[in-house]
PDB file of N, CA and C in Angstrom:
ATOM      1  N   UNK A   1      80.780 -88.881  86.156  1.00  0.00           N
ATOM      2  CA  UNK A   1      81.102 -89.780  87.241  1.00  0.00           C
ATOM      3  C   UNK A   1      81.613 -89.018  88.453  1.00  0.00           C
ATOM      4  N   UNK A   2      82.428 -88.261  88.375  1.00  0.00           N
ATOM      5  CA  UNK A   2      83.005 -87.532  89.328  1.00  0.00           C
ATOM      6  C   UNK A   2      81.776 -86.442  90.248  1.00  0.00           C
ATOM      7  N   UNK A   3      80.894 -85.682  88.939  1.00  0.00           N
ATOM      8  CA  UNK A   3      79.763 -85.026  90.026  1.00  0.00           C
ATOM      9  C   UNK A   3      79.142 -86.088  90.519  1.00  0.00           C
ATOM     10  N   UNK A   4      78.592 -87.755  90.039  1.00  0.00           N
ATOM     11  CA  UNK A   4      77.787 -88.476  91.175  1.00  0.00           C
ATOM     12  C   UNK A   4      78.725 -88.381  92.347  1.00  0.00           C
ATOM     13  N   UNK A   5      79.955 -89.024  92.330  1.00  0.00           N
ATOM     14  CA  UNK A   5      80.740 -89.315  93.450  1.00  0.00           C
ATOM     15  C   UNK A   5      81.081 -88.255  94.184  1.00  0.00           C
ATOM     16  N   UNK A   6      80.731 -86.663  93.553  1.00  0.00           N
ATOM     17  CA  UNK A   6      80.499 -85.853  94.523  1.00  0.00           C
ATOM     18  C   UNK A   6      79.265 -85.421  95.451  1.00  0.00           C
ATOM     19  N   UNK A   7      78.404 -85.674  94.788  1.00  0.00           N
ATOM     20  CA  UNK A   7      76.588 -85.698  94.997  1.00  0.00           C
ATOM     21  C   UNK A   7      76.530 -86.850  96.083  1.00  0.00           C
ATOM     22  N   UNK A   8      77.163 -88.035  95.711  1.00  0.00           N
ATOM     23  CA  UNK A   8      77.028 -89.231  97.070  1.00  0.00           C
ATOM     24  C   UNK A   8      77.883 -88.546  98.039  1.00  0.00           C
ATOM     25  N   UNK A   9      78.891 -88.016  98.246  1.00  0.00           N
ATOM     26  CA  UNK A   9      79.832 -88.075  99.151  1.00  0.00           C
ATOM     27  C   UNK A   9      78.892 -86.585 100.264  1.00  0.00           C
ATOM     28  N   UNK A  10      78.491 -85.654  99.522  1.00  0.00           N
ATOM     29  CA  UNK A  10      77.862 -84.693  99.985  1.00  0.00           C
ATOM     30  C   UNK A  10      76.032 -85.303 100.563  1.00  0.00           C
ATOM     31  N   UNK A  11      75.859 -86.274 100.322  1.00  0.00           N
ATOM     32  CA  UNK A  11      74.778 -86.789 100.555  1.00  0.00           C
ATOM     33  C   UNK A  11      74.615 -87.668 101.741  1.00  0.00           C
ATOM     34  N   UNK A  12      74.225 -89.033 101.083  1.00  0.00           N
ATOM     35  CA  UNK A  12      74.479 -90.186 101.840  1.00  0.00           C
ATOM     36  C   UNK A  12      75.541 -91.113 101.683  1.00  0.00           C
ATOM     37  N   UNK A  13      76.936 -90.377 101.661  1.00  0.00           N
ATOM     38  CA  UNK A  13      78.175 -91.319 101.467  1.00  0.00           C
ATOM     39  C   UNK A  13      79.355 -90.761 101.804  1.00  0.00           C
ATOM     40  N   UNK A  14      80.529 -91.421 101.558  1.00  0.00           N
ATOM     41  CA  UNK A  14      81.711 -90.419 101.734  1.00  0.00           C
ATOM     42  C   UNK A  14      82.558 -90.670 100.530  1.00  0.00           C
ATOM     43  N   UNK A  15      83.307 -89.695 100.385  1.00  0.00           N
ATOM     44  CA  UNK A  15      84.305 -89.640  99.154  1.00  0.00           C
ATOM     45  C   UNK A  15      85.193 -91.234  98.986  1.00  0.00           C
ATOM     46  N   UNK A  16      85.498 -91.519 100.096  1.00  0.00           N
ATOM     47  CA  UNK A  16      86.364 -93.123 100.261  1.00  0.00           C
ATOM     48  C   UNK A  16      85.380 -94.232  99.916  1.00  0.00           C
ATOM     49  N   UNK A  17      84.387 -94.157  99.782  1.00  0.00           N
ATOM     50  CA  UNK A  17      82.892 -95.682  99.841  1.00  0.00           C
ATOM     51  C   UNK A  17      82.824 -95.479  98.714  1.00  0.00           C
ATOM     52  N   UNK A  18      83.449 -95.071  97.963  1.00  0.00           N
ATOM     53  CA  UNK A  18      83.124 -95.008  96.306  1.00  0.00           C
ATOM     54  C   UNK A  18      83.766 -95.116  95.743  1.00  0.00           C
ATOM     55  N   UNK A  19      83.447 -96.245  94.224  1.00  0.00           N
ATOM     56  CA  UNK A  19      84.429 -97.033  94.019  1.00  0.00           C
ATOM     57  C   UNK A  19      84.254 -96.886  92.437  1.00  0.00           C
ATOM     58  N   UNK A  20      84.976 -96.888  91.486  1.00  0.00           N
ATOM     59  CA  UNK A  20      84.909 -97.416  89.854  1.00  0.00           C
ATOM     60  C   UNK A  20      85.682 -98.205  89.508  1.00  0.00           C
ATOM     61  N   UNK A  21      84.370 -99.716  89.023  1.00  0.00           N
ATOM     62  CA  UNK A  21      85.006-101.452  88.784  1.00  0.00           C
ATOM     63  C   UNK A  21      85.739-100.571  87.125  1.00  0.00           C
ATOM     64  N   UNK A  22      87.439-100.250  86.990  1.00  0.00           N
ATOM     65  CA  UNK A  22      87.470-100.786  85.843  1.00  0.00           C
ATOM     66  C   UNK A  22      87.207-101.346  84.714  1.00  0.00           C
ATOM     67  N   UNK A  23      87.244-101.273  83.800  1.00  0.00           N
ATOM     68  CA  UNK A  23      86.829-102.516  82.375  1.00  0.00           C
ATOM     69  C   UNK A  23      87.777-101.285  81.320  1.00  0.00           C
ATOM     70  N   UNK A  24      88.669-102.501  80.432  1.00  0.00           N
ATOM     71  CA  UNK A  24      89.047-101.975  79.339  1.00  0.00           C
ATOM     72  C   UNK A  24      88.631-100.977  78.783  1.00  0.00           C
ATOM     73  N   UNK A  25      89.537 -99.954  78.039  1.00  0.00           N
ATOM     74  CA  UNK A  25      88.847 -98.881  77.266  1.00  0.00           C
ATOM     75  C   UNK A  25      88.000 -98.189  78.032  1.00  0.00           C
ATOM     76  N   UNK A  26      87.215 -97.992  78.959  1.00  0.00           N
ATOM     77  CA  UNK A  26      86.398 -97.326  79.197  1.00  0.00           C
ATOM     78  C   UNK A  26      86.285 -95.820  79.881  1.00  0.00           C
ATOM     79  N   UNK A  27      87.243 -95.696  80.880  1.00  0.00           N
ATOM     80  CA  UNK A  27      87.587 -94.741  81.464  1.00  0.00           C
ATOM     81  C   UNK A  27      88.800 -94.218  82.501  1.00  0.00           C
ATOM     82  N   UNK A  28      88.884 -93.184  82.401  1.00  0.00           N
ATOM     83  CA  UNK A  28      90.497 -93.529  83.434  1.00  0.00           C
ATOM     84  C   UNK A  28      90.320 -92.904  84.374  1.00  0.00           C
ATOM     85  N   UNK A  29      89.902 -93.314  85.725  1.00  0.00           N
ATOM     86  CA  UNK A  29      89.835 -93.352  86.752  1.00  0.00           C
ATOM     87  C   UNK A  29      90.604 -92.284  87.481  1.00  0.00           C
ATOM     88  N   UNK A  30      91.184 -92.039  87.585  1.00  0.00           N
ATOM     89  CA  UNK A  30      92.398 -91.068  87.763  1.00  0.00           C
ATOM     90  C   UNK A  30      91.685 -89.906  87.634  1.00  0.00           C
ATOM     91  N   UNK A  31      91.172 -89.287  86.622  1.00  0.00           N
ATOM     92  CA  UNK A  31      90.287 -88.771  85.920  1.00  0.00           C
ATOM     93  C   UNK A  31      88.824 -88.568  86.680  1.00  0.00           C
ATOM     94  N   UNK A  32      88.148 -89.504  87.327  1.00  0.00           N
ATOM     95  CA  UNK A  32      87.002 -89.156  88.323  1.00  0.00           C
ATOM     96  C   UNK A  32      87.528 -88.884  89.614  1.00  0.00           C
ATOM     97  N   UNK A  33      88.273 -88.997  90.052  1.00  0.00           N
ATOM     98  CA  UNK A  33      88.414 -88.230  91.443  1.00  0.00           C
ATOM     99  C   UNK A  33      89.047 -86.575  91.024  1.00  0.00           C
ATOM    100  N   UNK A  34      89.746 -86.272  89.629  1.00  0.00           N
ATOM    101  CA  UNK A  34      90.043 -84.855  89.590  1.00  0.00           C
ATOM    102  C   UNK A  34      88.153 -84.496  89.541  1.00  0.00           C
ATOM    103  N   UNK A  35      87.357 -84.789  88.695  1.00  0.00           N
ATOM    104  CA  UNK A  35      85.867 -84.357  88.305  1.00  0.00           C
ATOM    105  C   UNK A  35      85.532 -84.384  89.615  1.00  0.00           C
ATOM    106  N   UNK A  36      85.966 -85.614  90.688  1.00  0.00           N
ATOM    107  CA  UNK A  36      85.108 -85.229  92.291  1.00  0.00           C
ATOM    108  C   UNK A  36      85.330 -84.204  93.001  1.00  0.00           C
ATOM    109  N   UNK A  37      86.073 -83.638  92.527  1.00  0.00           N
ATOM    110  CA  UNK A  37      86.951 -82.686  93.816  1.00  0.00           C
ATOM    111  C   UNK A  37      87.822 -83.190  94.329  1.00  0.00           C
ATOM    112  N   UNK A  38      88.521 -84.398  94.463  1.00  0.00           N
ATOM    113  CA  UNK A  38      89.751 -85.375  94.885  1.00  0.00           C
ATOM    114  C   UNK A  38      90.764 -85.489  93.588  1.00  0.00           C
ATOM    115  N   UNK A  39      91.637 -84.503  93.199  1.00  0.00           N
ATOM    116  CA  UNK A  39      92.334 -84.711  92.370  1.00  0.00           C
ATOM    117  C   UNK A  39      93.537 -85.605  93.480  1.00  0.00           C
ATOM    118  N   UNK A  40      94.400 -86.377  92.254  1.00  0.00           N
ATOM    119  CA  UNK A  40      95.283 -87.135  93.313  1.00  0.00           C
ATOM    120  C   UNK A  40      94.848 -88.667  93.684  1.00  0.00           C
ATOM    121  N   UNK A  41      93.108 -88.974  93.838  1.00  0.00           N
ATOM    122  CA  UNK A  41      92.331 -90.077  94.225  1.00  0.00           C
ATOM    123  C   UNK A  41      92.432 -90.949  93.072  1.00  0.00           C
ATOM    124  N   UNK A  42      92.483 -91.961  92.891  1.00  0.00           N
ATOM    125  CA  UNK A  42      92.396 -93.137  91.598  1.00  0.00           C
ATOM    126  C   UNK A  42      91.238 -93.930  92.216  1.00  0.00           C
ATOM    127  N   UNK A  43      89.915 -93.799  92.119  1.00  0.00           N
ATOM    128  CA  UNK A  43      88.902 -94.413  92.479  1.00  0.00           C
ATOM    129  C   UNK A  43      88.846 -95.893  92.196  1.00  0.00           C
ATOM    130  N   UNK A  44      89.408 -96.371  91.721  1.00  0.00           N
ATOM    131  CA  UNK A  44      89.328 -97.727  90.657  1.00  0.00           C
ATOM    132  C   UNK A  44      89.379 -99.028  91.727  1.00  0.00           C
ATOM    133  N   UNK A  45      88.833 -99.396  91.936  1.00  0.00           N
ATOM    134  CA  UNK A  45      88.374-101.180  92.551  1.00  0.00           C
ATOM    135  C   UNK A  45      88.262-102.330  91.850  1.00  0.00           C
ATOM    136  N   UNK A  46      89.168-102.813  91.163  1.00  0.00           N
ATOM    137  CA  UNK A  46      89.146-104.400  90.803  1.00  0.00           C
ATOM    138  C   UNK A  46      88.278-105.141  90.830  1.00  0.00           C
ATOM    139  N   UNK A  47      87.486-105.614  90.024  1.00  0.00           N
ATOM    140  CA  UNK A  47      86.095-106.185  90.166  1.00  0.00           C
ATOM    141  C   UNK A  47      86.951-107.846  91.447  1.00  0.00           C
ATOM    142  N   UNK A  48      87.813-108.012  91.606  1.00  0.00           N
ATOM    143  CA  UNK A  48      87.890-109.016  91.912  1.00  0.00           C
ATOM    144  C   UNK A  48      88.277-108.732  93.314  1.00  0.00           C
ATOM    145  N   UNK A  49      88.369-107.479  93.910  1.00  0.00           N
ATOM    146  CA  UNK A  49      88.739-106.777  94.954  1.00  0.00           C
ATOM    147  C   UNK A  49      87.506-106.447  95.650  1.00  0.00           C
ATOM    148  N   UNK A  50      85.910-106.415  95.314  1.00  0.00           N
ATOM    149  CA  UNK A  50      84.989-105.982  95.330  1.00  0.00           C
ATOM    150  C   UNK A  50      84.859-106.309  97.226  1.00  0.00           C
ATOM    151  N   UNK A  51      85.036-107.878  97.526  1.00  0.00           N
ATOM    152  CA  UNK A  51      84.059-108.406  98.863  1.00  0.00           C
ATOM    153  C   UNK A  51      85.290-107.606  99.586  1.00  0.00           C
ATOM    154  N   UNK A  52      86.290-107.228  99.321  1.00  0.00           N
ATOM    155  CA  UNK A  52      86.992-106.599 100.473  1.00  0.00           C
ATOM    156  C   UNK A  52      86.532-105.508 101.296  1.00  0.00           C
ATOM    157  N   UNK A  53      85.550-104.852 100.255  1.00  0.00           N
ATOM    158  CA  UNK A  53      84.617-103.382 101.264  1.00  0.00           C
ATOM    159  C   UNK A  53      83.652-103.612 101.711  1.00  0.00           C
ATOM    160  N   UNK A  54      83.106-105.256 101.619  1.00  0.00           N
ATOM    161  CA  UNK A  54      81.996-105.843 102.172  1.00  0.00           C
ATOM    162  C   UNK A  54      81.350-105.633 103.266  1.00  0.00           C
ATOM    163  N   UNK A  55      82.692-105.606 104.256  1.00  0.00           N
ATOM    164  CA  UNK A  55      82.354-105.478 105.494  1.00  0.00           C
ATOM    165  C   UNK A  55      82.413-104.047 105.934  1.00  0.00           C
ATOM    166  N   UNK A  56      82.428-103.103 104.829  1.00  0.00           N
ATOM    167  CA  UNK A  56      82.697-101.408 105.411  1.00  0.00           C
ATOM    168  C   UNK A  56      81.421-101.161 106.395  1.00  0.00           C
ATOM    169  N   UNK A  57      80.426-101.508 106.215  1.00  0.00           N
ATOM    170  CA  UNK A  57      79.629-100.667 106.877  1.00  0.00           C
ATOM    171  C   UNK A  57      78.726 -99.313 106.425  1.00  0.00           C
ATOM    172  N   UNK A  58      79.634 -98.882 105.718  1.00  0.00           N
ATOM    173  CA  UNK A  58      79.100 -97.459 105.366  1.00  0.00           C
ATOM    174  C   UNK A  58      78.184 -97.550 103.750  1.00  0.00           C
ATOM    175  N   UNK A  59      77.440 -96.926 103.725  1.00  0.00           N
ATOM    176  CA  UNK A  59      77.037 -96.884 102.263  1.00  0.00           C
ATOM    177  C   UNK A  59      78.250 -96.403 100.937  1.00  0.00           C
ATOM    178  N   UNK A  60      77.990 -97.541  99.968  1.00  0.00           N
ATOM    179  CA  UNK A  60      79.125 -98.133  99.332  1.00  0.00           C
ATOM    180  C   UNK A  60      78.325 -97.421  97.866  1.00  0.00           C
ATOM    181  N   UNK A  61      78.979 -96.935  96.940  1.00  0.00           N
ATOM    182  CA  UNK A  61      78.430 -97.188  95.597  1.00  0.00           C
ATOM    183  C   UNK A  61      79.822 -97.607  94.319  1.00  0.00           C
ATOM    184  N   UNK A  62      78.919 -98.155  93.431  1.00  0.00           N
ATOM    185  CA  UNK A  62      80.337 -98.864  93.002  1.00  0.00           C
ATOM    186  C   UNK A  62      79.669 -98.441  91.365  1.00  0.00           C
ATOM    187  N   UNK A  63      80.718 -97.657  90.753  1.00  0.00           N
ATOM    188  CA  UNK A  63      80.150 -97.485  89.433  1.00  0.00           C
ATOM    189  C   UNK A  63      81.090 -98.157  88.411  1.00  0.00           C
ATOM    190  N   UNK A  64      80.155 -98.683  86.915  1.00  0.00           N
ATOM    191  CA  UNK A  64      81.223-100.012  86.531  1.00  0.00           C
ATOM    192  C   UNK A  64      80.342 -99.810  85.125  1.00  0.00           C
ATOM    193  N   UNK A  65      80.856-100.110  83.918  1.00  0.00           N
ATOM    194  CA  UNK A  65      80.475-100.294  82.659  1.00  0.00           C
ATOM    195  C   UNK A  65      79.238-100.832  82.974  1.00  0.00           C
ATOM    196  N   UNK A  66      78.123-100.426  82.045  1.00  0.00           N
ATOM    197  CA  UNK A  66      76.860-100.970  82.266  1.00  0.00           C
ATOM    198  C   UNK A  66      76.878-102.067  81.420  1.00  0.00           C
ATOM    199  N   UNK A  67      77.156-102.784  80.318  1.00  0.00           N
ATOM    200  CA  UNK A  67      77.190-103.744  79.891  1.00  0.00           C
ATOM    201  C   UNK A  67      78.536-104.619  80.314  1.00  0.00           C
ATOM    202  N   UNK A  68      79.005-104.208  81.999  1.00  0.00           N
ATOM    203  CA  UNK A  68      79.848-105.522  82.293  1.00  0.00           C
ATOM    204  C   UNK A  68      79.188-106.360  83.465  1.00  0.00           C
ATOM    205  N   UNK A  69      78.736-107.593  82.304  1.00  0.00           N
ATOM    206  CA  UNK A  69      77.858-108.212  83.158  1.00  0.00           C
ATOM    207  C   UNK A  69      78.793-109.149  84.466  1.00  0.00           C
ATOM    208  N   UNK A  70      79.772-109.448  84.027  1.00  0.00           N
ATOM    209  CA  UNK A  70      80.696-110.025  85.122  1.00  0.00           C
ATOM    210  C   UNK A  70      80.976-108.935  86.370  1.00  0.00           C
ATOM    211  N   UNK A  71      80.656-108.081  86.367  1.00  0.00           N
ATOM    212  CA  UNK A  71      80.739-106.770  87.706  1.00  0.00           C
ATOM    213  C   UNK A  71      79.228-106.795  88.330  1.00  0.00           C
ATOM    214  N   UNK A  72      78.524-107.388  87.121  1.00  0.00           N
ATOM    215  CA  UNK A  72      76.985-106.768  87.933  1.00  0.00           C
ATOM    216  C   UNK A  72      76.483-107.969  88.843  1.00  0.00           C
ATOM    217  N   UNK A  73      77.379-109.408  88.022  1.00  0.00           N
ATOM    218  CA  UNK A  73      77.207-110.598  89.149  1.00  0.00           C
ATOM    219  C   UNK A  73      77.811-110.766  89.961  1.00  0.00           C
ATOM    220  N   UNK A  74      79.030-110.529  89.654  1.00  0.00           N
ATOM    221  CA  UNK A  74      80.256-110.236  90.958  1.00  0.00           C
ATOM    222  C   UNK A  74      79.242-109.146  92.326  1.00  0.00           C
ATOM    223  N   UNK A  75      78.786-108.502  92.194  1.00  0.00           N
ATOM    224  CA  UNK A  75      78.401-107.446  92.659  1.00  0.00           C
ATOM    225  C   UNK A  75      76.864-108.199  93.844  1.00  0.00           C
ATOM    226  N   UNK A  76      76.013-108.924  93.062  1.00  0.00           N
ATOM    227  CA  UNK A  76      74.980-109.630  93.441  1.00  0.00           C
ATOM    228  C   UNK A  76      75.260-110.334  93.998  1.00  0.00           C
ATOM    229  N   UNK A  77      76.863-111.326  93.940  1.00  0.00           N
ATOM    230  CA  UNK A  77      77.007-111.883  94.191  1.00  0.00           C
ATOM    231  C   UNK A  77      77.542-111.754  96.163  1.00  0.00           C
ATOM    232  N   UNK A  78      78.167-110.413  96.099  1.00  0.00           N
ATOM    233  CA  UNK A  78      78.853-110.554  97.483  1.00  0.00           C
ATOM    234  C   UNK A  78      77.379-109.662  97.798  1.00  0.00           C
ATOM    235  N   UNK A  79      76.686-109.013  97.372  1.00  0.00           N
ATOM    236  CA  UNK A  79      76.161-107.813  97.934  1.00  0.00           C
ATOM    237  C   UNK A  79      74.561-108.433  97.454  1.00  0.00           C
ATOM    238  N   UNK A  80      73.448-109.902  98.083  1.00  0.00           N
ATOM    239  CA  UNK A  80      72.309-110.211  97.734  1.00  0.00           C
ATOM    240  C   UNK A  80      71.488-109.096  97.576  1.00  0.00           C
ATOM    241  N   UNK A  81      71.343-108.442  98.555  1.00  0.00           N
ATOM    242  CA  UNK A  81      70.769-107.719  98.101  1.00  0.00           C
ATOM    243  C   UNK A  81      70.360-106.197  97.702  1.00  0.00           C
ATOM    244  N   UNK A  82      71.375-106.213  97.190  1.00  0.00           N
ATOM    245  CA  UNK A  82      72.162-105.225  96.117  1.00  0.00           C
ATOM    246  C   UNK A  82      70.701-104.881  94.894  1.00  0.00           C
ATOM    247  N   UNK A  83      70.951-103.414  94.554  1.00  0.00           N
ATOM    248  CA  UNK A  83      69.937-103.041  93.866  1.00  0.00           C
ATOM    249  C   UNK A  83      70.434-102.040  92.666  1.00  0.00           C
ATOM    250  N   UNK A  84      70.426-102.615  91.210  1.00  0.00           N
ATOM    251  CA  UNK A  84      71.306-101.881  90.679  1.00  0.00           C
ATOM    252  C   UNK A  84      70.255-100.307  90.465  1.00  0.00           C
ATOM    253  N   UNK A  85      70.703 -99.239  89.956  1.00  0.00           N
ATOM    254  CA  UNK A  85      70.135 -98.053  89.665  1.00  0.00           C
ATOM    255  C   UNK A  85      71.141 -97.278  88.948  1.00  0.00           C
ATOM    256  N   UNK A  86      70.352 -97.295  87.428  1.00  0.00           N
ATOM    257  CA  UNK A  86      71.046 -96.533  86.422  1.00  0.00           C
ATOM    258  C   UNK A  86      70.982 -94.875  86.817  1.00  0.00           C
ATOM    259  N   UNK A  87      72.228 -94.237  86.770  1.00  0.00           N
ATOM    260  CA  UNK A  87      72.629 -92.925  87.022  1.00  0.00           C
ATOM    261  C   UNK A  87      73.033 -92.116  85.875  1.00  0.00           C
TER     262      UNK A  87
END
């Protein structure tokens, strides 16, 4: 997680437009910004926090348990047309 969010940020993104939706058990966040090169960063976005970066502007990527289907509608939901792509 941390080399994508370094690969986007060096690409087409920035270290701040990138986000990891939480879900139980899964990973500790804290933890992908040391793997980005941002030790110190807690990447983690609240699936329920999501439409707040709505309006960023900038290219956004949001990485989230692949079987949490409540993130992937949440997600469709603020973002129509939103395109998921397994990484």
């Amino acid at each position: 997680m941390g080399s994508v969010i370094q690969g986007f940020s060096e690409s087409v993104g920035a270290e701040n437009s990138a986000y990891v939706i939480p879900y139980p058990h899964w990973v500790d966040t804290r933890l992908v910004g040391i793997n980005a090169g941002q030790p110190g960063k807690d990447y983690a976005l609240p699936r329920e926090h999501i439409e707040s970066v709505s309006q960023d502007g900038r290219t956004l990527l949001f990485l989230y348990k692949p079987t949490d289907q409540e993130t992937a509608a949440e997600l469709h939901s603020v973002f129509p047309q939103w395109e998921r792509k397994a990484v």
